[in-house]
Protein backbone atom coordinates (compact mmCIF):
# COMPACT_ATOMS: atom_id res chain seq x y z
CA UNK A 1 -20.49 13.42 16.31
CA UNK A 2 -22.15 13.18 12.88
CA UNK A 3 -19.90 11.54 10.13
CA UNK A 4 -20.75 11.02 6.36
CA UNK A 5 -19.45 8.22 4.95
CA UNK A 6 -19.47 8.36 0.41
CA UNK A 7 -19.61 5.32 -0.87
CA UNK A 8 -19.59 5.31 -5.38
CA UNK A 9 -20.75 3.15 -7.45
CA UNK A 10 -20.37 -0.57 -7.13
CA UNK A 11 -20.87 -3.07 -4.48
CA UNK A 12 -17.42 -3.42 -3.55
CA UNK A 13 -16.88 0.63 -2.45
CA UNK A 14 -19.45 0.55 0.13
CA UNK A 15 -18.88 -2.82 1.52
CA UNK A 16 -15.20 -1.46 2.25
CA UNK A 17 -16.80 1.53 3.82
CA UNK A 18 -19.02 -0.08 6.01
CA UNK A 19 -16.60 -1.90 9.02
CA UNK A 20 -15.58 1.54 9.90
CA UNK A 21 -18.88 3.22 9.20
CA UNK A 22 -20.35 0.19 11.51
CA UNK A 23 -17.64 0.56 14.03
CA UNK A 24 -18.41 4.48 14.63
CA UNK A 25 -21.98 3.95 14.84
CA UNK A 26 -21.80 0.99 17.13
CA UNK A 27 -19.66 3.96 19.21
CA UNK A 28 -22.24 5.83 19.45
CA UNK A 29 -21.76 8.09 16.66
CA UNK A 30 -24.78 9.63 13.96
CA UNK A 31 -23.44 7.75 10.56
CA UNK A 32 -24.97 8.55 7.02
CA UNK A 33 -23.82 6.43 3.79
CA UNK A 34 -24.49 7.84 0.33
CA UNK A 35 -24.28 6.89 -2.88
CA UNK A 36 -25.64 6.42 -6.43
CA UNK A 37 -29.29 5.20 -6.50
CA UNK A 38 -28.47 1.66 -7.05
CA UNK A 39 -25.79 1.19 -4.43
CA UNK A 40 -29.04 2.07 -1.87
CA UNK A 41 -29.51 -1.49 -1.21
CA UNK A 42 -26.35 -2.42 -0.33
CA UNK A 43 -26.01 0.18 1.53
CA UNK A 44 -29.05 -0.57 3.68
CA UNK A 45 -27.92 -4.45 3.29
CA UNK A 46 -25.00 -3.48 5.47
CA UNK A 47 -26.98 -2.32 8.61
CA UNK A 48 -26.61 1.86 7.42
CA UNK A 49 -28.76 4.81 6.41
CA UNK A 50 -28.77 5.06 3.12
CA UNK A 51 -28.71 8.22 1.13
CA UNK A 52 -28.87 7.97 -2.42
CA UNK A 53 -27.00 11.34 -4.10
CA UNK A 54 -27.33 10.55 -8.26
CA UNK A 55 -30.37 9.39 -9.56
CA UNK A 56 -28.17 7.86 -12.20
CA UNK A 57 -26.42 3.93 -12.71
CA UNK A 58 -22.45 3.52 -12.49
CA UNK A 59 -23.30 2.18 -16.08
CA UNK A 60 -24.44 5.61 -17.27
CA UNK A 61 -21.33 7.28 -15.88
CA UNK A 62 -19.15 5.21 -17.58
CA UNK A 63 -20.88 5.00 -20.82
CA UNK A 64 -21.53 9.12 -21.32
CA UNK A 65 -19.86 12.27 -20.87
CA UNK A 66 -21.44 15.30 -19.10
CA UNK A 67 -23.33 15.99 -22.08
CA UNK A 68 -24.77 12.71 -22.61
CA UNK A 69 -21.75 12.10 -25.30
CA UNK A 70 -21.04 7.94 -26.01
CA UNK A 71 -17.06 7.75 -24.09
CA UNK A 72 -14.29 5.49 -25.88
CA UNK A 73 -13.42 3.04 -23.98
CA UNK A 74 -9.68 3.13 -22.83
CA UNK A 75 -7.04 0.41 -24.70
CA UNK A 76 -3.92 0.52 -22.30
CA UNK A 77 -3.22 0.75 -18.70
CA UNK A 78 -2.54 4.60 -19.42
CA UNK A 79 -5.89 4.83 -20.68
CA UNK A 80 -7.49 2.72 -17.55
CA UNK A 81 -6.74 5.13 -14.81
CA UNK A 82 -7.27 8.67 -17.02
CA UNK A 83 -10.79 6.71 -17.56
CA UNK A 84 -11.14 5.88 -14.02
CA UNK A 85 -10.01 9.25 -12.88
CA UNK A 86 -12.78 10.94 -14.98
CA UNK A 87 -15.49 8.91 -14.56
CA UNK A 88 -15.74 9.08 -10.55
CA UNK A 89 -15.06 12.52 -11.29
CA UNK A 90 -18.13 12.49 -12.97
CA UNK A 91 -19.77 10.51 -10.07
CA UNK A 92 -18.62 13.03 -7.70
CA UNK A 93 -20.43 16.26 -10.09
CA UNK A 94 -23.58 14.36 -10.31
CA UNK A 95 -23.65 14.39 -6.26
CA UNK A 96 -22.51 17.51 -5.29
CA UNK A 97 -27.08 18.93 -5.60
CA UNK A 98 -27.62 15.68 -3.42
CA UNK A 99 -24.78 16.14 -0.96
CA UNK A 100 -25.83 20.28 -0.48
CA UNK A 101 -29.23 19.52 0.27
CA UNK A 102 -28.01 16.82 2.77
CA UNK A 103 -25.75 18.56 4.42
CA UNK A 104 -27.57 22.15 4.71
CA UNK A 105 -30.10 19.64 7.22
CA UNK A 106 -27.28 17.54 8.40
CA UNK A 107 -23.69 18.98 8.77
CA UNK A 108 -21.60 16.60 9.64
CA UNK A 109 -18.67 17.10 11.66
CA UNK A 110 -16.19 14.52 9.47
CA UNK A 111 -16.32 13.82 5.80
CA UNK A 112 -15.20 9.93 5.08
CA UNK A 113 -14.81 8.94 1.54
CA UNK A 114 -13.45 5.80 -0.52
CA UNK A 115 -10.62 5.73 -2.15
CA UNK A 116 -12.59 7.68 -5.35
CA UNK A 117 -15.34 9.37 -3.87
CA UNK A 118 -13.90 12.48 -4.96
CA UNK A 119 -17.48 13.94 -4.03
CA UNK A 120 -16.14 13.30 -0.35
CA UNK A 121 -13.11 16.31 -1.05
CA UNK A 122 -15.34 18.53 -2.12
CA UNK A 123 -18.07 18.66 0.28
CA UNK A 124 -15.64 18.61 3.34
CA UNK A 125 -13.88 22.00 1.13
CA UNK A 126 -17.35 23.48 0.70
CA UNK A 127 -17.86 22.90 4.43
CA UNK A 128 -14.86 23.18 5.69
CA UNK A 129 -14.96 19.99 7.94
CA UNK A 130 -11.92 17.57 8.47
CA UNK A 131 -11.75 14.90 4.70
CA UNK A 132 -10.78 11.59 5.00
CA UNK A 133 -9.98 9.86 2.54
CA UNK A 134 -10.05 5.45 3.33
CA UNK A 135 -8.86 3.25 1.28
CA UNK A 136 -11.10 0.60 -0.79
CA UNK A 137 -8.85 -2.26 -1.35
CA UNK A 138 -4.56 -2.22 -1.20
CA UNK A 139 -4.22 -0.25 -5.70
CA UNK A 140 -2.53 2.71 -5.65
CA UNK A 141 -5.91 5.14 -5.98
CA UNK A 142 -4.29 8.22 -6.25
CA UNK A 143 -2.76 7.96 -9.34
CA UNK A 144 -6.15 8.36 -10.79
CA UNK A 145 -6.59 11.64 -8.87
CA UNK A 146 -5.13 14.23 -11.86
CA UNK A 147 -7.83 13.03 -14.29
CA UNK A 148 -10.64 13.16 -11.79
CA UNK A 149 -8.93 16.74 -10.85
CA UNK A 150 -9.21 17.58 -14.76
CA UNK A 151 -12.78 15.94 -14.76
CA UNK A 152 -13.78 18.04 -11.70
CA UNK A 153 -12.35 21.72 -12.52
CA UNK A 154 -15.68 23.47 -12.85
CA UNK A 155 -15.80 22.10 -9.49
CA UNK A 156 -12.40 23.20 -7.96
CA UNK A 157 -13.07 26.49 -9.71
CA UNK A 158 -15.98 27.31 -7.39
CA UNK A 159 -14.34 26.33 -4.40
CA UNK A 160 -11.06 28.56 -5.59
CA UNK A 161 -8.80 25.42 -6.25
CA UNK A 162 -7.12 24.31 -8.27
CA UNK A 163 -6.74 20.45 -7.89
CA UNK A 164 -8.21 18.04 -5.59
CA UNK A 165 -7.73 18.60 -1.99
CA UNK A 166 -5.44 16.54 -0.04
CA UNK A 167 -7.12 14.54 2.79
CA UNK A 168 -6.64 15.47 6.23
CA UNK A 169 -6.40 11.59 7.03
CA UNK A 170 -5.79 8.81 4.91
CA UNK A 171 -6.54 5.49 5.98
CA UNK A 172 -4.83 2.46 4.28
CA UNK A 173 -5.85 -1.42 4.93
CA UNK A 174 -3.27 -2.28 2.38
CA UNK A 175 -0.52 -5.00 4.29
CA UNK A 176 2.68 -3.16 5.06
CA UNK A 177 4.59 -5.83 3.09
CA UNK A 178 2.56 -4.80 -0.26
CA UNK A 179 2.68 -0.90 0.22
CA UNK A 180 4.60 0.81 -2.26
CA UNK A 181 7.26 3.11 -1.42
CA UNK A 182 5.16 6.20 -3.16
CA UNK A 183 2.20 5.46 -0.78
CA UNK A 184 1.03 8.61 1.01
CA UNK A 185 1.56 8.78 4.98
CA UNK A 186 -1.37 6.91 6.16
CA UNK A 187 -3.58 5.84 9.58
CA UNK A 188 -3.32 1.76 9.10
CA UNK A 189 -6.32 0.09 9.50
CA UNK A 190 -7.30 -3.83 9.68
CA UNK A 191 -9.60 -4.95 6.79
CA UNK A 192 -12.48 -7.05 7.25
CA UNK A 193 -14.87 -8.36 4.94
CA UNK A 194 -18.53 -7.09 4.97
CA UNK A 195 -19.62 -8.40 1.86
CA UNK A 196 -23.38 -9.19 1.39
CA UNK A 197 -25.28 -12.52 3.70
CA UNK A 198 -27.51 -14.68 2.84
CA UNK A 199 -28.93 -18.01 4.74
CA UNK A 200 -25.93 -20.22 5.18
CA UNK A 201 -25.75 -23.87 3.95
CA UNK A 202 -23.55 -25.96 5.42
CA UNK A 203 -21.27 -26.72 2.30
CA UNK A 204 -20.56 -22.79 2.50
CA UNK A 205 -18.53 -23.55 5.66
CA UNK A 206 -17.09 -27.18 5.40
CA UNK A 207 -14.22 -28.92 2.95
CA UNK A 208 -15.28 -31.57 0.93
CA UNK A 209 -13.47 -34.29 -0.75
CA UNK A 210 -11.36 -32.10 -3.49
CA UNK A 211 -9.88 -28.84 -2.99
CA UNK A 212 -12.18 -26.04 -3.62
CA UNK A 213 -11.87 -23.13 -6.00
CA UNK A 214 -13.42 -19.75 -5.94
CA UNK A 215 -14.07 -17.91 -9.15
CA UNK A 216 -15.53 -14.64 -9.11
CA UNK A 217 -15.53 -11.30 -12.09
CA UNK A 218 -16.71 -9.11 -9.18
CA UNK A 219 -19.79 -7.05 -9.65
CA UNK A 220 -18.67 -4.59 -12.65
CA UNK A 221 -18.17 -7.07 -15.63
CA UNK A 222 -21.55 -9.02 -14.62
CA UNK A 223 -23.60 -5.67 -14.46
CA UNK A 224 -21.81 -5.77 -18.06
CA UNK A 225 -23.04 -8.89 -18.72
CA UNK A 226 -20.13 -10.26 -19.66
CA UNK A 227 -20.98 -13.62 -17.90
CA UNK A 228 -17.90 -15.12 -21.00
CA UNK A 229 -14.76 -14.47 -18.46
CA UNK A 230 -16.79 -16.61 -15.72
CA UNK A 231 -17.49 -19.29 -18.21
CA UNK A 232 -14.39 -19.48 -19.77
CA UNK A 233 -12.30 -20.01 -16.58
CA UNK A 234 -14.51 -22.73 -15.61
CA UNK A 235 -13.69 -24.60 -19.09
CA UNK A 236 -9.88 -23.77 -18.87
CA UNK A 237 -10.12 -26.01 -14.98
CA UNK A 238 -12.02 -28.43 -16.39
CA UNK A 239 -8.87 -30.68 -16.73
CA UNK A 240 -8.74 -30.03 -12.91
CA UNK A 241 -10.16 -32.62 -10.23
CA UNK A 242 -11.33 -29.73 -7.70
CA UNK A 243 -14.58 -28.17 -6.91
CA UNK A 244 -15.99 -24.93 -8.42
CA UNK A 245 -17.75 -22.03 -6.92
CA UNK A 246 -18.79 -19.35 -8.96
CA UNK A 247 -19.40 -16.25 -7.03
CA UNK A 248 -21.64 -13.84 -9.00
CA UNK A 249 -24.97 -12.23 -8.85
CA UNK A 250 -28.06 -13.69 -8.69
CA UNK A 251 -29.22 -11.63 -11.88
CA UNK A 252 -27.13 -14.13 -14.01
CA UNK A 253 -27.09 -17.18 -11.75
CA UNK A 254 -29.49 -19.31 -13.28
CA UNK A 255 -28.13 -19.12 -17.05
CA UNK A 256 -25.01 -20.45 -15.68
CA UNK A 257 -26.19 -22.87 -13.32
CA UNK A 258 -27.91 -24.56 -16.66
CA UNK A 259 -24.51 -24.45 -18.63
CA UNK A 260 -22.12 -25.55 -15.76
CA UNK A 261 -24.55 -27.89 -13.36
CA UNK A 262 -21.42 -29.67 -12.30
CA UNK A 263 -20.47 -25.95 -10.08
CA UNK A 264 -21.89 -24.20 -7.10
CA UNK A 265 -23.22 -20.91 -8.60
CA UNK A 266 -24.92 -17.72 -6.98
CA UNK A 267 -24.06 -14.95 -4.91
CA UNK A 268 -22.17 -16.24 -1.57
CA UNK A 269 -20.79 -14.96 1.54
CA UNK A 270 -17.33 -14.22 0.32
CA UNK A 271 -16.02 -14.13 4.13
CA UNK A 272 -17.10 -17.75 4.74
CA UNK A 273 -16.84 -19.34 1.39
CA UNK A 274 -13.49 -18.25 0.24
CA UNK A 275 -11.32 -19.59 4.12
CA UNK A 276 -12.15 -23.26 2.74
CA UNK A 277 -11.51 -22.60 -0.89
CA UNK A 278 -7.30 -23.79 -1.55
CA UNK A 279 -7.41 -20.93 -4.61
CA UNK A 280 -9.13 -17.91 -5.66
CA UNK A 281 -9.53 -16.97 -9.52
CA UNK A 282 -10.83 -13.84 -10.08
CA UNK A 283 -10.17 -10.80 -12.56
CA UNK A 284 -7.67 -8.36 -10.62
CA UNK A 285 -10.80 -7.34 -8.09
CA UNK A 286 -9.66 -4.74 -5.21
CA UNK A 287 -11.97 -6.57 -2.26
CA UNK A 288 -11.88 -9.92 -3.86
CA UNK A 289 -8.26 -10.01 -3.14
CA UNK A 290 -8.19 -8.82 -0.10
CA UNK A 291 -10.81 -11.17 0.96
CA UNK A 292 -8.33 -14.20 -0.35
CA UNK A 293 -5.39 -12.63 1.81
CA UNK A 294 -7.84 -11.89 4.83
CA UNK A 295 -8.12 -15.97 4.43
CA UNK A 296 -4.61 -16.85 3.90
CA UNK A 297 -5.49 -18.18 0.22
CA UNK A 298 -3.57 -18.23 -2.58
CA UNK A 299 -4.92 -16.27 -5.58
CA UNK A 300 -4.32 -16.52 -9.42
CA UNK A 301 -5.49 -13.25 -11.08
CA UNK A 302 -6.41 -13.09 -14.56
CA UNK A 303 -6.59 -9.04 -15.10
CA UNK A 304 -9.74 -7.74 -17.08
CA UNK A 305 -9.05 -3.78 -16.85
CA UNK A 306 -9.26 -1.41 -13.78
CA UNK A 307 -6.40 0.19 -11.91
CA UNK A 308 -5.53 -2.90 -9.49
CA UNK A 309 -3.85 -4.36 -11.91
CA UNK A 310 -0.54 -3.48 -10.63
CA UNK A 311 -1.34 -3.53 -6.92
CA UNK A 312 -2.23 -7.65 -8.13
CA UNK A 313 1.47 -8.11 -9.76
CA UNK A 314 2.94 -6.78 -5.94
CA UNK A 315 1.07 -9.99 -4.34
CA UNK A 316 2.39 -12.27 -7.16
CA UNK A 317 5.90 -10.50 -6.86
CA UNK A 318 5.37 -11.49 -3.00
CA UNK A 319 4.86 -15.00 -3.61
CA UNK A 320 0.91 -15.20 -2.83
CA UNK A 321 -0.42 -15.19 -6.44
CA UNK A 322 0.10 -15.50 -9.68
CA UNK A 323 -1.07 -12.82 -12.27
CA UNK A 324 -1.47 -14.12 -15.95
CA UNK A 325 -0.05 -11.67 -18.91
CA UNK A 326 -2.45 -11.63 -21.88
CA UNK A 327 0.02 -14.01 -23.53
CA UNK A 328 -0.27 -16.95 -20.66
CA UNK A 329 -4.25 -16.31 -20.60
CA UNK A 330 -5.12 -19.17 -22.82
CA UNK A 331 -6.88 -22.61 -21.53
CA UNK A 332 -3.65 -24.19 -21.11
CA UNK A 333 -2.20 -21.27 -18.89
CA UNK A 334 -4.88 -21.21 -16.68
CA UNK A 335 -4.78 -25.00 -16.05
CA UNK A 336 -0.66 -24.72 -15.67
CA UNK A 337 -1.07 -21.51 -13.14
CA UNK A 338 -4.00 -23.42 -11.38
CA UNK A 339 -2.10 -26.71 -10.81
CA UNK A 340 0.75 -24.60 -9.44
CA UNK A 341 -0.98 -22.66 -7.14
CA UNK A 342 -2.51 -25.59 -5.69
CA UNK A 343 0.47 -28.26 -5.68
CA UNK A 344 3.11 -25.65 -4.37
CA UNK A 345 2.83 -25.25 -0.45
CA UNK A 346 5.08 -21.94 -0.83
CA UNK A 347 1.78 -19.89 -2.35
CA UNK A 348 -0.51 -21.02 0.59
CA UNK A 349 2.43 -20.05 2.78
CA UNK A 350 3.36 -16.63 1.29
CA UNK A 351 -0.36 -15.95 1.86
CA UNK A 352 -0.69 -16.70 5.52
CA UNK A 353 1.96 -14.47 5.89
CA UNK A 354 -0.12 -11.45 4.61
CA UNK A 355 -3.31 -12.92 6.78
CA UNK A 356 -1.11 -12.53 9.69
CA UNK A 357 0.33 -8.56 8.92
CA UNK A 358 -3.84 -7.76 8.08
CA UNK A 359 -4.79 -9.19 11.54
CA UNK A 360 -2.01 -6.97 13.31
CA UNK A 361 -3.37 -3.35 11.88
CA UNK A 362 -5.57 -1.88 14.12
CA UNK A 363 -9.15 -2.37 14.42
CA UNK A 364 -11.88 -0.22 12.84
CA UNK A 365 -13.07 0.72 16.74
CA UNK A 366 -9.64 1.79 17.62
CA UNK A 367 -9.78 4.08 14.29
CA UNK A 368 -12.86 5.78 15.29
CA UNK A 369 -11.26 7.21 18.21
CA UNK A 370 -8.69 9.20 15.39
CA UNK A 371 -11.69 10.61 13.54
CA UNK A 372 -13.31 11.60 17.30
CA UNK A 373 -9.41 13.43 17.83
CA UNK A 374 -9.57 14.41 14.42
CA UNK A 375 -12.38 16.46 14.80
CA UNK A 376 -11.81 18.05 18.04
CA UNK A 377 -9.70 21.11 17.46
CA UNK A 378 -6.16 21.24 18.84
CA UNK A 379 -5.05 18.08 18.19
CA UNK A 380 -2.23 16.28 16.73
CA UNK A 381 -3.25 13.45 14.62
CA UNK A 382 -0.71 12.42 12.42
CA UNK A 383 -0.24 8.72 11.69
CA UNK A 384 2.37 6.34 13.03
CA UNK A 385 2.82 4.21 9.58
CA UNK A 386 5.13 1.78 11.68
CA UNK A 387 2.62 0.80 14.92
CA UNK A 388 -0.62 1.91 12.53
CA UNK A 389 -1.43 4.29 15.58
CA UNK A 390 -1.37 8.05 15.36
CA UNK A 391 1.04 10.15 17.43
């Protein structure tokens, strides 16, 4: 069976592609990630062929309209998703030349997309192959889909629709404790990190002396530069006796190295680093917290934009986090919500609780055999959202 995995445009979108991607090749199956051009290398990083389909950076589809217009950049949570919506949509029409020429080669027999790769709906429509849609991280993605549908209508138009198709699977890795009650029917699946390697060293896998904290802004805001959230976390813990890591890419490693010598700085392996780290501070980041509940570790999340924001408040609301409002995100909040987190035993508790229900989903190997039933004709694959096994 040949299966097409679409990936978008950040790091985080194919590394939450790739367990299942992995899983169906290691099966046996023919597996193809795309994405934009500069997701390539991850892609490859992960062990896949890579297909680039846009030519373009995520940065230029967020910056520019269709016809090369400067966007505004949204103000309120409203604004967030409508902008979100829109500009995968415009991910998605910049792939569609890439994904023809692909696929008029190379049909494959199942479409897989992320939770945005909108591209991923259409070609399966255009083909008419089984669409599934998996899910990057546990935010409620399709609440973006009406803007990407309004982004994408010379699309729909040529296929004779007239909004996004729905997915013929759905695959959540979201714990069942944090779904909310809106959440489409969905194939459960267990998450597991597959976030970049690099030679370990042995303080990325033992405790020292002081508890450890992990701060990471993801991959977006340091592709924005905007290195200023990183450093200004690190000053608001300085009060703190613990250890910092700074997770963040190499491209902007070395300026802060100079400025915060006292931290451990550079890109790490999220998946060892962050199950001896006691807290995880990071900017309302889809993988990144699912990475901290994969380990069990408590999280405080200090929102910079995107549409997790929400999904973030349901982990506080379950006792595993805390999420700062713009009011408490001053240098004495973060010290106040950092002390908490790692003084109260309930947070580290709470959070072992959702490492447990992730560990009980099914595995990525036992999810390939749905897409193998899902494209044989004849068969009845709709998901059991109690066991996480299909009927």
């Amino acid at each position: 069976m040949k299966i097409l995995f679409i990936a978008s445009g950040s790091p985080a979108t194919v590394f939450a592609l790739a367990p299942l991607a992995t899983a169906a090749r290691n099966a046996g199956h023919d597996v193809f990630m795309g994405a934009i051009d500069d997701m390539v290398p991850y892609i490859a990083s992960s062990g896949l062929p890579a297909l680039s389909l846009a030519p373009s950076s995520i940065r230029r589809f967020s910056t520019m309209d269709r016809a090369g217009n400067p966007l505004r950049m949204p103000e309120t949570p409203e604004e967030e998703l409508d902008f979100a919506g829109r500009w995968f949509g415009r991910i998605a029409a910049g792939s569609m030349e890439a994904l023809r020429n692909l696929t008029g080669a190379w049909r494959p027999d199942v479409v897989v997309g992320g939770s945005m790769s909108f591209a991923g709906a259409l070609i399966a429509a255009e083909l008419g192959v089984p669409y599934v849609r998996q899910a990057w991280d546990t935010g409620d993605a399709w609440r973006t889909d009406p803007a990407a549908g309004e982004e994408l209508r010379p699309e729909l138009a040529e296929l004779g629709l007239d909004a996004l198709p729905e997915p013929d699977l759905f695959i959540d890795i979201c714990p069942p404790s944090l779904r909310p009650a809106d959440a489409p029917e969905a194939q459960m699946m267990r998450w597991i990190p597959a976030n970049g390697q690099r030679e370990l060293e042995p303080w990325m896998y033992t405790k020292g002396d002081r508890p450890r904290v992990c701060v990471t802004s993801g991959s977006r805001l340091v592709f924005a530069r905007k290195t200023g959230f990183l450093r200004g976390l690190v000053a608001d813990m300085a009060a703190l006796n613990v250890e910092t890591v700074i997770a963040t890419l190499d491209e902007v490693a070395d300026e802060l190295r100079a400025e915060l010598p006292e931290a451990r700085v550079g890109w790490v392996p999220l998946d060892v680093v962050v199950p001896t780290c006691d807290l995880v501070v990071h900017h309302a980041g889809g993988v990144t917290a699912l990475t901290a509940m994969n380990a069990g570790v408590p999280q405080l999340i200090v929102p910079q934009g995107g549409n997790f924001v929400e999904a973030g408040q349901r982990i506080s609301d379950f006792g595993a986090a805390r999420t700062l409002t713009p009011e408490e995100n001053d240098p004495q909040g973060v010290e106040k919500a950092c002390r908490e987190l790692l003084t109260n035993p309930s947070y580290a508790e709470r959070a072992r609780v959702l490492a447990d229900e992730i560990a009980a989903l099914p595995l990525p190997a036992q999810v390939v055999g749905v897409l193998e039933r899902l494209a044989a004709p004849g068969t009845d694959n709709r998901p059991d959202t109690e066991t996480g096994s299909t009927s």
